[in-house]
N, C-alpha and C. Protein backbone atom coordinates (compact mmCIF):
# COMPACT_ATOMS: atom_id res chain seq x y z
N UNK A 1 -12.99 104.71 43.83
CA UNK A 1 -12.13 103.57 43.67
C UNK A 1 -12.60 102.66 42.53
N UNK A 2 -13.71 102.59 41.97
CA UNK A 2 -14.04 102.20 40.72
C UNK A 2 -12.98 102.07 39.82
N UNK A 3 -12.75 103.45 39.44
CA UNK A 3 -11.69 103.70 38.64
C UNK A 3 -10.25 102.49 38.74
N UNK A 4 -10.43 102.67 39.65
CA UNK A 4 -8.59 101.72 40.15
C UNK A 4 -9.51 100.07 40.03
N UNK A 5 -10.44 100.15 40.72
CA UNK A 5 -10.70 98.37 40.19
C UNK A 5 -10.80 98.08 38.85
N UNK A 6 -11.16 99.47 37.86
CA UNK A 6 -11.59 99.01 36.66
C UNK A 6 -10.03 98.75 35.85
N UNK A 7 -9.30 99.30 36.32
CA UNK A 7 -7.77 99.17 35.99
C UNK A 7 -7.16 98.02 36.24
N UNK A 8 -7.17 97.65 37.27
CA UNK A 8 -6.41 95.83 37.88
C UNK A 8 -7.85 95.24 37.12
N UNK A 9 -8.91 95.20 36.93
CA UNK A 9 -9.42 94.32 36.00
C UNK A 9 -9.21 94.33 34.64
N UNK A 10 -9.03 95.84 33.93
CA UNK A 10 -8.46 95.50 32.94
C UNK A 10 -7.04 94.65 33.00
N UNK A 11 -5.91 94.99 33.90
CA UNK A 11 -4.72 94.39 33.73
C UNK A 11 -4.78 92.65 33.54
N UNK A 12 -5.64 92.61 34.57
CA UNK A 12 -5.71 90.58 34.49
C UNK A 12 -6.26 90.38 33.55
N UNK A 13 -7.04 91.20 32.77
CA UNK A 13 -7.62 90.59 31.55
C UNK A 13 -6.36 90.84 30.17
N UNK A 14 -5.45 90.94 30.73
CA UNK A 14 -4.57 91.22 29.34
C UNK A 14 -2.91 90.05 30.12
N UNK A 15 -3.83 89.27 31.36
CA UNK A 15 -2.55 88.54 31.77
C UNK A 15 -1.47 89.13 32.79
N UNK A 16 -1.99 90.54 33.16
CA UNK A 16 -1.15 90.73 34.05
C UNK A 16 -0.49 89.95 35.30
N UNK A 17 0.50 90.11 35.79
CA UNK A 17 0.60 89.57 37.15
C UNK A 17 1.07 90.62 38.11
N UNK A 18 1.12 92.08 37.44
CA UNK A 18 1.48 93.12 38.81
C UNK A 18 0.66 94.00 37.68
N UNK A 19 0.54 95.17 38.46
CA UNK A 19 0.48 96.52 38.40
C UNK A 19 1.06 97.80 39.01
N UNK A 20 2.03 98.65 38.36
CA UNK A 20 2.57 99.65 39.10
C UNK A 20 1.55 101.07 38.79
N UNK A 21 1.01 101.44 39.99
CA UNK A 21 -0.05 102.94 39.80
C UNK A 21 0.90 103.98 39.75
N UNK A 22 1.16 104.74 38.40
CA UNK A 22 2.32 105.46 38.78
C UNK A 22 1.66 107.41 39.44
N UNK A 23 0.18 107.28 39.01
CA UNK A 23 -0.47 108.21 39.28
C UNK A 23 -1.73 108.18 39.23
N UNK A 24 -2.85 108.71 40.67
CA UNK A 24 -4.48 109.22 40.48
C UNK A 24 -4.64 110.31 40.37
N UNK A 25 -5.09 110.94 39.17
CA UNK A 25 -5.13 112.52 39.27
C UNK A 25 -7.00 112.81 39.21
N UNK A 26 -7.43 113.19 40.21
CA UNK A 26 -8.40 113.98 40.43
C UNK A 26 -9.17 114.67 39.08
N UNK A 27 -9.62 114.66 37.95
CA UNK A 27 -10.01 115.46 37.18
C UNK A 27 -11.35 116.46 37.27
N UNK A 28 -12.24 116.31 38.41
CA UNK A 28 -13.35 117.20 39.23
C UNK A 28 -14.60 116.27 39.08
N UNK A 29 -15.84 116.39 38.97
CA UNK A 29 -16.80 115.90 39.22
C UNK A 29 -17.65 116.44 37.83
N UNK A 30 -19.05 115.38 37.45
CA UNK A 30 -19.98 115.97 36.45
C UNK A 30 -21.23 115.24 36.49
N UNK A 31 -21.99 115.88 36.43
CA UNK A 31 -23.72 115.47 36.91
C UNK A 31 -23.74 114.52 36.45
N UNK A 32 -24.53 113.38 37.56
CA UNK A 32 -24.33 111.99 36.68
C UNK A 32 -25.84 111.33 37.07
N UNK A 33 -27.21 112.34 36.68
CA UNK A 33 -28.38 111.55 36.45
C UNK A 33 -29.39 111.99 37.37
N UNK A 34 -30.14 111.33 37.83
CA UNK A 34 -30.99 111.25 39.21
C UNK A 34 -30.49 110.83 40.17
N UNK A 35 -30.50 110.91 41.53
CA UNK A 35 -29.83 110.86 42.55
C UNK A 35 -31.04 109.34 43.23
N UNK A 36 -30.28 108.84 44.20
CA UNK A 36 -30.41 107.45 44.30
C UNK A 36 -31.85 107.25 44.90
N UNK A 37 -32.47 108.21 45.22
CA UNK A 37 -34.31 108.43 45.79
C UNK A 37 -35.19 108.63 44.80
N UNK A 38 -34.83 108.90 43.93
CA UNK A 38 -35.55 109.20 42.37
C UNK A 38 -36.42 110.03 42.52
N UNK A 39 -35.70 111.74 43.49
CA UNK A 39 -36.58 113.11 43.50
C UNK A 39 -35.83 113.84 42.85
N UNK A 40 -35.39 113.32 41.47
CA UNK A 40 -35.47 114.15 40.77
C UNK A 40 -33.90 115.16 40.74
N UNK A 41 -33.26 114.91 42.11
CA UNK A 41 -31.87 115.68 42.17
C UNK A 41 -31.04 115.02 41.05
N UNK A 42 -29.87 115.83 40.96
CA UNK A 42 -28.38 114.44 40.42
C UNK A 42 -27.80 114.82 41.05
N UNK A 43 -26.79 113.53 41.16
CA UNK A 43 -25.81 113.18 41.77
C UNK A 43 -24.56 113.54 41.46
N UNK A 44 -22.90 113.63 41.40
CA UNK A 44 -22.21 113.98 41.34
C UNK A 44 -21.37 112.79 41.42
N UNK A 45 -20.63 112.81 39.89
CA UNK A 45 -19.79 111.47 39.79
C UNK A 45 -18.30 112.12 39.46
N UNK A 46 -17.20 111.46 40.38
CA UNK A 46 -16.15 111.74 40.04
C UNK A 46 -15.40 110.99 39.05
N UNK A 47 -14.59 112.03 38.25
CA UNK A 47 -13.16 111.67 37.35
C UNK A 47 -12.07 111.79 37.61
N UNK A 48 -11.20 110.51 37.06
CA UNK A 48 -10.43 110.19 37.80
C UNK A 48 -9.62 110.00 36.45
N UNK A 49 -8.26 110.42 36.14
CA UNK A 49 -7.15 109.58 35.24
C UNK A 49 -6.49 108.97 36.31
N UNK A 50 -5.81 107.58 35.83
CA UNK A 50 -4.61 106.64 36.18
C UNK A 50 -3.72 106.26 34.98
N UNK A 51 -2.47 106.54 35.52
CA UNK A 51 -1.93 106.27 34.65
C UNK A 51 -0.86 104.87 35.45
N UNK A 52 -0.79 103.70 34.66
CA UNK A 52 -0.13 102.78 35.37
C UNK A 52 0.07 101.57 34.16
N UNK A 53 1.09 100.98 34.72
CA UNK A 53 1.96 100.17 34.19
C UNK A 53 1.46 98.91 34.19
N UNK A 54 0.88 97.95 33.53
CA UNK A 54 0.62 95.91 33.45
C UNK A 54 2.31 95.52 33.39
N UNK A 55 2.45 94.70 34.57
CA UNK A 55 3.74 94.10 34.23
C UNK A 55 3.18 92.48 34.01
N UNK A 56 4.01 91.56 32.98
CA UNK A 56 3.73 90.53 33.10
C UNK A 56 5.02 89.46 33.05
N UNK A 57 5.02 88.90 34.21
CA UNK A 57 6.50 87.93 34.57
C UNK A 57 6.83 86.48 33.19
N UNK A 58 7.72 86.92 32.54
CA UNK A 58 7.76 85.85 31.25
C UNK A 58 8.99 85.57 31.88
N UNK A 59 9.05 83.90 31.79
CA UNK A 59 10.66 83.16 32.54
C UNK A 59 11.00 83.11 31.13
């Protein structure tokens, strides 16, 4: 869900006042470092595209 917060934060930062998610597409997973005990494993970080709409209400 990163992904989607990093999206409605981009939107308010450009003034949004909605967002329509018109799609989350899954793109798979890719080693992402040392794993959170620091033995040395990695971890597995998912990708994610969104594709979605900033609407902004102008009277």
């Amino acid at each position: 869900m990163d992904a989607l917060e990093k999206t409605l934060s981009r939107a308010a930062e450009l003034g949004a006042d909605g967002v329509i998610v018109h799609s989350i597409r899954d793109k798979g997973t890719v080693a992402g470092g040392v794993d959170t005990f620091g033995t040395g494993g990695s971890r597995r970080v998912g990708i994610y595209q969104i594709q979605a709409t900033a609407i902004r209400y102008v009277n």
